[in-house]
C-alpha atoms as a PDB file:
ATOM      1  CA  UNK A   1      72.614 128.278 177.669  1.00  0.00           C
ATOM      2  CA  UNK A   2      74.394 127.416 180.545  1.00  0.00           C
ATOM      3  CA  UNK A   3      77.362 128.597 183.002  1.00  0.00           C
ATOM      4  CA  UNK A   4      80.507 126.651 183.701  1.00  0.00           C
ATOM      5  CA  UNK A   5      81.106 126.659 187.647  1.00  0.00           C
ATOM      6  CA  UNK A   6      84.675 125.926 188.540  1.00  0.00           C
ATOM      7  CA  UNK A   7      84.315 122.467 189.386  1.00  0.00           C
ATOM      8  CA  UNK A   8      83.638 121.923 185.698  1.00  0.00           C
ATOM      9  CA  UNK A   9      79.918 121.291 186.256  1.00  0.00           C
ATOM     10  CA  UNK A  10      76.970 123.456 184.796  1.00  0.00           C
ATOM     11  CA  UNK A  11      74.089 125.942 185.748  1.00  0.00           C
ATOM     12  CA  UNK A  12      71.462 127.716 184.145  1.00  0.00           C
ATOM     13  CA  UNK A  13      72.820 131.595 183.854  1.00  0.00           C
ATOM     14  CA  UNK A  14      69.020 133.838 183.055  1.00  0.00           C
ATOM     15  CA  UNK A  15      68.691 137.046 183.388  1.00  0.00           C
ATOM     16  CA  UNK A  16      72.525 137.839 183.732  1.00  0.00           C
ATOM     17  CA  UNK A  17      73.760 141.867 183.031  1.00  0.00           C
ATOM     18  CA  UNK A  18      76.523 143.800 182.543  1.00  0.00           C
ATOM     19  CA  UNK A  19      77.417 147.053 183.571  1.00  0.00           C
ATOM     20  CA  UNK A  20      76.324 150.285 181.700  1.00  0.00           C
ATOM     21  CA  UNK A  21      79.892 150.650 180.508  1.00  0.00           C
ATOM     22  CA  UNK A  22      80.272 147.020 179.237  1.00  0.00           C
ATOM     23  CA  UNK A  23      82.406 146.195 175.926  1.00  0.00           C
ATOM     24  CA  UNK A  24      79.697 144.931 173.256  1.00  0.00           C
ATOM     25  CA  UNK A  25      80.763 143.158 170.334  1.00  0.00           C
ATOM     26  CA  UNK A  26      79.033 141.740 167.516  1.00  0.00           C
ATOM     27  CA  UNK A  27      77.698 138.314 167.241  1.00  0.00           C
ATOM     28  CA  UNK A  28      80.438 135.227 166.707  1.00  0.00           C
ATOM     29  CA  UNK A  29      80.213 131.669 166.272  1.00  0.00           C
ATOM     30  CA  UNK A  30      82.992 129.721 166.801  1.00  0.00           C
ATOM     31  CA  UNK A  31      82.624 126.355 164.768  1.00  0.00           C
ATOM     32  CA  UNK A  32      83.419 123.230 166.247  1.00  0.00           C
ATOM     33  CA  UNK A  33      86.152 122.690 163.892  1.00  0.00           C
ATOM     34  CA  UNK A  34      87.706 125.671 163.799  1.00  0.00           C
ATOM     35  CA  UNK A  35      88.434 124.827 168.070  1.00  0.00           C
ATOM     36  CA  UNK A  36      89.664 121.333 167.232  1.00  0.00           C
ATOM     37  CA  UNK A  37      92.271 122.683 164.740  1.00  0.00           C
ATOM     38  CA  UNK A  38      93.636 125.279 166.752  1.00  0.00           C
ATOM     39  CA  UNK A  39      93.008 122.893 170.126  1.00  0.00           C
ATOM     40  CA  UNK A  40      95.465 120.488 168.732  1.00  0.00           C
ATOM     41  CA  UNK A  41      98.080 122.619 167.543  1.00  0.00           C
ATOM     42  CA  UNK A  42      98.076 123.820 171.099  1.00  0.00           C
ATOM     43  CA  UNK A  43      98.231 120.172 172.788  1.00  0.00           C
ATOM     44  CA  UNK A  44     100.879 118.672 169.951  1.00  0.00           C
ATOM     45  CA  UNK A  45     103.144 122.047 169.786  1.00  0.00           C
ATOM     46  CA  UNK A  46     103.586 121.024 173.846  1.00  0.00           C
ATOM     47  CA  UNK A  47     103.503 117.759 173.830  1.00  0.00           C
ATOM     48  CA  UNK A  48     104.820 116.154 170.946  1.00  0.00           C
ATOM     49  CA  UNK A  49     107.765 114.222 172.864  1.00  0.00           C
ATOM     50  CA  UNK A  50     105.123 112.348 175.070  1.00  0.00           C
ATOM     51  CA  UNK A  51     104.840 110.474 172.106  1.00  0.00           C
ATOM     52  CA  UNK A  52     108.035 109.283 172.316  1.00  0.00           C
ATOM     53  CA  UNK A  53     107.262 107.387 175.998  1.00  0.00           C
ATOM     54  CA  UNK A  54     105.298 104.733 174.185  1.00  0.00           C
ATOM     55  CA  UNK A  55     107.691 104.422 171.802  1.00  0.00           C
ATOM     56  CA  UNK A  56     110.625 104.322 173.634  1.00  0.00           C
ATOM     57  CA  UNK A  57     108.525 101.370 176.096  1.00  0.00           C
ATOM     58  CA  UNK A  58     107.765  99.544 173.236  1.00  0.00           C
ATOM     59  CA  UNK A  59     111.727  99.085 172.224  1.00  0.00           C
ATOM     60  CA  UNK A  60     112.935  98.497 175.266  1.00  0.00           C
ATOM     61  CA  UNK A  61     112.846  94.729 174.919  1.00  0.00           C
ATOM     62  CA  UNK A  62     114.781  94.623 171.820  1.00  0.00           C
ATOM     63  CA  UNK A  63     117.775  95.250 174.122  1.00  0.00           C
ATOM     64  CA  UNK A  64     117.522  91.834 175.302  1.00  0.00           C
ATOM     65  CA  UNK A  65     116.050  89.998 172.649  1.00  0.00           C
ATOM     66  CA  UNK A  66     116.611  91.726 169.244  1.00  0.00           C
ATOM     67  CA  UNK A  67     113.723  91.820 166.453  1.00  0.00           C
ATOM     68  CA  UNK A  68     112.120  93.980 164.202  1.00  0.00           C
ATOM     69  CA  UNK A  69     108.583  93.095 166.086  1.00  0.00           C
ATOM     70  CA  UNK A  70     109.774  95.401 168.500  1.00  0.00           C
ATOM     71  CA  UNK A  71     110.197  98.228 166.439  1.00  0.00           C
ATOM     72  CA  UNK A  72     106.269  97.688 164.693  1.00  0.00           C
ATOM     73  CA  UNK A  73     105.126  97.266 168.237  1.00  0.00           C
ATOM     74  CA  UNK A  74     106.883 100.317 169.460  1.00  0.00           C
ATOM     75  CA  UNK A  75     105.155 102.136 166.259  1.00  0.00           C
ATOM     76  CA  UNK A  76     101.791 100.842 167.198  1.00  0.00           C
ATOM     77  CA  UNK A  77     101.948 101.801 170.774  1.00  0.00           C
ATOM     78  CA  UNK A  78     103.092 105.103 169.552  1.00  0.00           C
ATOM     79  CA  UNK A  79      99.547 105.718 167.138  1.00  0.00           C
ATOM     80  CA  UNK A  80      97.748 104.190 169.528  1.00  0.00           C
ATOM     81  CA  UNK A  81      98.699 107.082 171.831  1.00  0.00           C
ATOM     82  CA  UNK A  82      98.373 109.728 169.122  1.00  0.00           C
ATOM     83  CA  UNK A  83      94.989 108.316 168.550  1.00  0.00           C
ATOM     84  CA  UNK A  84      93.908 108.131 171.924  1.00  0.00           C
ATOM     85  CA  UNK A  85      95.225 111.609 172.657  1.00  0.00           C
ATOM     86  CA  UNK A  86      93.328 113.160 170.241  1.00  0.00           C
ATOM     87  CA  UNK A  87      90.260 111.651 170.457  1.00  0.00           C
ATOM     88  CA  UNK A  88      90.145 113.406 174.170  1.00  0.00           C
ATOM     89  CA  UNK A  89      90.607 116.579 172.359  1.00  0.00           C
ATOM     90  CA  UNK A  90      88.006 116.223 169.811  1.00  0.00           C
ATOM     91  CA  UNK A  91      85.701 114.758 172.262  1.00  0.00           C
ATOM     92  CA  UNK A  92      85.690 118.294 174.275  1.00  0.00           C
ATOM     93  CA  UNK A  93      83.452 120.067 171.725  1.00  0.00           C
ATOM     94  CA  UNK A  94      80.848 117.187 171.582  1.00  0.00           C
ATOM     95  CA  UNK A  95      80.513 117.109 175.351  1.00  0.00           C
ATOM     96  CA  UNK A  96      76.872 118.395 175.930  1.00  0.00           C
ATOM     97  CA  UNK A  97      78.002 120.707 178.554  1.00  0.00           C
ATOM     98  CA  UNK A  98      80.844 122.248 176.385  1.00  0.00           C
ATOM     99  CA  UNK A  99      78.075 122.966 173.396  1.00  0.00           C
ATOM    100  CA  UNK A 100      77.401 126.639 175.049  1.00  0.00           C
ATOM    101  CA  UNK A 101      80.665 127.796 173.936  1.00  0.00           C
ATOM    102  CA  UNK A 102      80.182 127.024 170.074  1.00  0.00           C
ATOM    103  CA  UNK A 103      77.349 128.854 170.142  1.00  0.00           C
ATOM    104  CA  UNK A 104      76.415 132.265 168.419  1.00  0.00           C
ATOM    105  CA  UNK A 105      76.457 134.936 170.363  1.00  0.00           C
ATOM    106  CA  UNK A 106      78.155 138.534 171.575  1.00  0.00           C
ATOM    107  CA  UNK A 107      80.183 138.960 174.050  1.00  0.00           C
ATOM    108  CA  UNK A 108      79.783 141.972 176.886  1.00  0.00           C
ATOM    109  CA  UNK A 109      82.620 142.233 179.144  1.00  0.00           C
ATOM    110  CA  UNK A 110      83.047 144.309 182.132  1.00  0.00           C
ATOM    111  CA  UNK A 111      85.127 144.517 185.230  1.00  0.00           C
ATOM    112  CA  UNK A 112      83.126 141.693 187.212  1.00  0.00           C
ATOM    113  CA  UNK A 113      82.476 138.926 184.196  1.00  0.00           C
ATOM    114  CA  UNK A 114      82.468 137.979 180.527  1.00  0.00           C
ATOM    115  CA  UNK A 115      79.156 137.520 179.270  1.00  0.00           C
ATOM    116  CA  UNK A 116      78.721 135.001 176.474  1.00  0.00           C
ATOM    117  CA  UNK A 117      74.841 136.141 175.262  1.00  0.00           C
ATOM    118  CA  UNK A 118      72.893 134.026 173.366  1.00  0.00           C
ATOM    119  CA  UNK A 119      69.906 136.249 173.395  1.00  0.00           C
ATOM    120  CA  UNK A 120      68.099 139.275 175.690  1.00  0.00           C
ATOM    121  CA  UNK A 121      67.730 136.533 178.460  1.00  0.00           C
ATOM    122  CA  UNK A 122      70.099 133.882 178.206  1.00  0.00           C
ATOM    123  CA  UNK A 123      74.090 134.135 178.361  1.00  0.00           C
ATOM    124  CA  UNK A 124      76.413 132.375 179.957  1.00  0.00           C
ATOM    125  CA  UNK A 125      78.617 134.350 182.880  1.00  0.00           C
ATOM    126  CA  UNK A 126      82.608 133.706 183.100  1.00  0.00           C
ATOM    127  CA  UNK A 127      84.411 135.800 185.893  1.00  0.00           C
ATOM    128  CA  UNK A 128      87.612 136.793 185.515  1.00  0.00           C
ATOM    129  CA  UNK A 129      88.873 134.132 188.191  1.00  0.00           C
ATOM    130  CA  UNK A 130      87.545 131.294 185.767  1.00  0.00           C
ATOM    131  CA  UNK A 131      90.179 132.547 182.968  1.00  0.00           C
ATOM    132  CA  UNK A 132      93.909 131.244 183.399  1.00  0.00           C
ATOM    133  CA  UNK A 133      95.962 132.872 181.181  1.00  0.00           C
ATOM    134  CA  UNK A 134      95.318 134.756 177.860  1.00  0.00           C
ATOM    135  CA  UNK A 135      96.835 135.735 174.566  1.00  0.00           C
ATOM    136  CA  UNK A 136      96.309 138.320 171.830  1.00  0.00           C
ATOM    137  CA  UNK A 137      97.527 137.436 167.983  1.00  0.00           C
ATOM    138  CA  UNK A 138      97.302 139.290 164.895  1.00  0.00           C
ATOM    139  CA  UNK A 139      93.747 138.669 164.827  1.00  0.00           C
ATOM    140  CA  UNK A 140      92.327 137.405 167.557  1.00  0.00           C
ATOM    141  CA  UNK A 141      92.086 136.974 171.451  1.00  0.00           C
ATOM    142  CA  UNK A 142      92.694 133.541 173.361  1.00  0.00           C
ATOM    143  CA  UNK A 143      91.577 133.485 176.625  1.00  0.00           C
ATOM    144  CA  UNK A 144      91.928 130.124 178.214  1.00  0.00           C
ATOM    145  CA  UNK A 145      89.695 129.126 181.421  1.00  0.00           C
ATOM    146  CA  UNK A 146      90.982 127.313 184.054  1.00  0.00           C
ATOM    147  CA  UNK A 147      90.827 123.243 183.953  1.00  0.00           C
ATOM    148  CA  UNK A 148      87.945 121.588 186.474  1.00  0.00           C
ATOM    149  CA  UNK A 149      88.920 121.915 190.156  1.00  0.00           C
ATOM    150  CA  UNK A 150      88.894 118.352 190.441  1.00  0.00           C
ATOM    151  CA  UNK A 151      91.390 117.173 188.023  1.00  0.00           C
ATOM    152  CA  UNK A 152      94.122 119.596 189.866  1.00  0.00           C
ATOM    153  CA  UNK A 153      93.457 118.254 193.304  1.00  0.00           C
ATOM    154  CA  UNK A 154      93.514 114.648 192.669  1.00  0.00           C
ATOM    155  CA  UNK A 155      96.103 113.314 194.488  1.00  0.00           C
ATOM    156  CA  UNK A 156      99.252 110.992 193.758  1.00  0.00           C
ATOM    157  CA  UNK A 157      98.611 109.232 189.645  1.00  0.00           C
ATOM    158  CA  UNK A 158      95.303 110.354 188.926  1.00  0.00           C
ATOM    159  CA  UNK A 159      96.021 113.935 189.837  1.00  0.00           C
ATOM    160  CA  UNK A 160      99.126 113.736 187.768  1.00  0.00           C
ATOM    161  CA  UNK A 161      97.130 112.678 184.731  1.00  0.00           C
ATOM    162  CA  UNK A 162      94.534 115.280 185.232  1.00  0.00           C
ATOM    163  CA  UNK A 163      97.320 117.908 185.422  1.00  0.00           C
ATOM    164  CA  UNK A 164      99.118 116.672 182.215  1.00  0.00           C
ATOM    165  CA  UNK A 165      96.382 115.370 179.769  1.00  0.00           C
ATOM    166  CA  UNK A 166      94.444 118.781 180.164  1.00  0.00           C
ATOM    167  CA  UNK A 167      92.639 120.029 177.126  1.00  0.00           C
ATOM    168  CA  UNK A 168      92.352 123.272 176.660  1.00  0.00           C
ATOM    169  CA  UNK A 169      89.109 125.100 176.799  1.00  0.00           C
ATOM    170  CA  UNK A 170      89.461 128.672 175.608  1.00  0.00           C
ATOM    171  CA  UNK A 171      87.011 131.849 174.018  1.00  0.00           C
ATOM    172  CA  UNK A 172      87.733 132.557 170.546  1.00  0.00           C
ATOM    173  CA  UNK A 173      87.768 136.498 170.403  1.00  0.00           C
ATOM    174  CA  UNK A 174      88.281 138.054 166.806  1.00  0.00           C
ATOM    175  CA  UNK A 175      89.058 141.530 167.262  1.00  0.00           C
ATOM    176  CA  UNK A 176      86.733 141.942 163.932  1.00  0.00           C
ATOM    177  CA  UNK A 177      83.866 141.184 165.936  1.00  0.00           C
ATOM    178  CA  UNK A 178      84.498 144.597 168.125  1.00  0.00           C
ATOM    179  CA  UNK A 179      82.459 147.373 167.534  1.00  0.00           C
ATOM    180  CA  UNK A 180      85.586 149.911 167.368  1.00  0.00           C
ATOM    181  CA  UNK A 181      89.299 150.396 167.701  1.00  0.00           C
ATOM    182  CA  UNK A 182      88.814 151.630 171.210  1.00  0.00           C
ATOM    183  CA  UNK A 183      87.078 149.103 172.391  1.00  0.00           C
ATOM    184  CA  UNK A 184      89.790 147.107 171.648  1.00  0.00           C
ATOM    185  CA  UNK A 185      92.024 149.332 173.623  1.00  0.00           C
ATOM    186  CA  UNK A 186      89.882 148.976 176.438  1.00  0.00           C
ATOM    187  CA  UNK A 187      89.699 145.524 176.282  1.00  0.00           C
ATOM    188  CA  UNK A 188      93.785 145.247 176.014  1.00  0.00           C
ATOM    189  CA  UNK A 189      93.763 147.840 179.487  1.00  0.00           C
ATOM    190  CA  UNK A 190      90.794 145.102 181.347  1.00  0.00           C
ATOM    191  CA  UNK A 191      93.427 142.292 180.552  1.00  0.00           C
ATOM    192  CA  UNK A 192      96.393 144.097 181.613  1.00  0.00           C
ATOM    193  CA  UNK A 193      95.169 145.495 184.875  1.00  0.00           C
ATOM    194  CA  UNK A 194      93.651 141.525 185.361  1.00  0.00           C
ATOM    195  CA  UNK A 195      97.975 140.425 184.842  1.00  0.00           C
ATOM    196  CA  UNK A 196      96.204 138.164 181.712  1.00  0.00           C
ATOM    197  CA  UNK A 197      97.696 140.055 178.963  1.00  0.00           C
ATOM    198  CA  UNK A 198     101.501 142.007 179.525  1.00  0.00           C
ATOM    199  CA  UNK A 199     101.894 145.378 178.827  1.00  0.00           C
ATOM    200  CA  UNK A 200     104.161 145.179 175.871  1.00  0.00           C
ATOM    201  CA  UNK A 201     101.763 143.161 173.812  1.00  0.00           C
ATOM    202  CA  UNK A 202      99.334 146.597 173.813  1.00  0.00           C
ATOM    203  CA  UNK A 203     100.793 147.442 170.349  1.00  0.00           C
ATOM    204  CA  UNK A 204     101.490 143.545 169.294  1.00  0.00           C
ATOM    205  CA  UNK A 205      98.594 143.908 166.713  1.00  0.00           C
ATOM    206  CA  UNK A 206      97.352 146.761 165.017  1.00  0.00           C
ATOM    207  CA  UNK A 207      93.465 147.134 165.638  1.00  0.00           C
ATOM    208  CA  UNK A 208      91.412 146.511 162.542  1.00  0.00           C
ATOM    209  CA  UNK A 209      89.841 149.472 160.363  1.00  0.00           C
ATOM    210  CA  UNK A 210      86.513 151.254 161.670  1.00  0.00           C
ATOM    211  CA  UNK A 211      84.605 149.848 158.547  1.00  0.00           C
ATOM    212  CA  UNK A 212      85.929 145.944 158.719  1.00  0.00           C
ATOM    213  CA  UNK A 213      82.566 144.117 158.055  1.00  0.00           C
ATOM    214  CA  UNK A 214      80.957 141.976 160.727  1.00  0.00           C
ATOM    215  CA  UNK A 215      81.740 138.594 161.644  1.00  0.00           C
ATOM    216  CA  UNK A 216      79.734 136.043 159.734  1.00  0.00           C
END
């Protein structure tokens, strides 16, 4: 496995440890699909009216000379957008140094890192800087990292577009993959005191019963 560095690039993470008092949950997968569903609900919920640049470009000339061609091509430029849009987002999870992150593993999380473990001597490391913002839901965490270094410095166009057409890269946490209620507690307190997670959403979700069964 491999470790994202923040300039979106890659190394080999051996060897890598948590402290003695380290949240350990049970193994997780998340499938490929599962992130392109809830990727694009993300993207589309946000930026559904982009779609309607294309559109809008694409009628413009009817003002001056009126036709229904305008309209189709307005359409088309419209999917094409949609199409192209997407595509980026599915593309993420078949990027070869995005395939770390649908593996299966456990997570140990302390103070100084997450620690995505594939196996006694491979994991990849994320420190808490890497992480941008995060969420809890009725079942799950979202914790999204930060976009490439690169694509937020850019300057002028370019670093417009890499601000805008992010896609989100996040962990998948299901709080049935912790090992106990307090460890969920714990894990709500490490977000807090790291300003990811506000206070109020503490008691958002109700933890999960001691004897929910292990994720698959």
């Amino acid at each position: 496995m491999q470790q994202p560095n923040q300039r979106g690039g890659y190394r080999q993470a051996q060897g890598q440890g948590p402290s003695p008092m380290a949240i350990r949950t049970k193994k997780y997968q998340l499938s490929t699909d599962t992130y392109t569903r809830m990727a694009m609900a993300q993207v589309w919920k946000k930026e559904w009216w982009y779609a309607l640049i294309p559109f809008a470009v694409g009628l413009l000339p009817a003002a001056i000379w009126p036709s229904w061609w305008w309209l189709i091509l307005a359409l088309v430029l419209t999917l094409l957008y949609v199409l192209l849009r997407s595509a980026q987002i599915t593309g993420v999870a078949q990027m070869e140094q995005s395939k770390a992150l649908f593996e299966r593993m456990n997570y140990e999380i302390d103070n100084r890192q997450i620690l995505l473990r594939l196996n006694e001597t491979k994991g990849m490391g994320l420190t808490w800087d890497m992480i941008g913002k995060a969420r809890r839901d009725a079942d799950a965490y979202l914790l999204w990292l930060q976009p490439p270094t690169e694509a937020t410095q850019l300057p002028g166009f370019k670093g417009w577009l890499g601000r805008t057409f992010t896609v989100p890269v996040f962990l998948h946490i299901p709080l049935r993959i912790f090992n106990s209620p307090n460890d969920i507690k714990l894990f709500d307190s490490m977000l807090r005191r790291k300003n990811l997670l506000p206070a109020q959403d503490a008691a958002a979700a109700p933890a999960p019963a001691a004897g929910t069964p292990p994720a698959a």
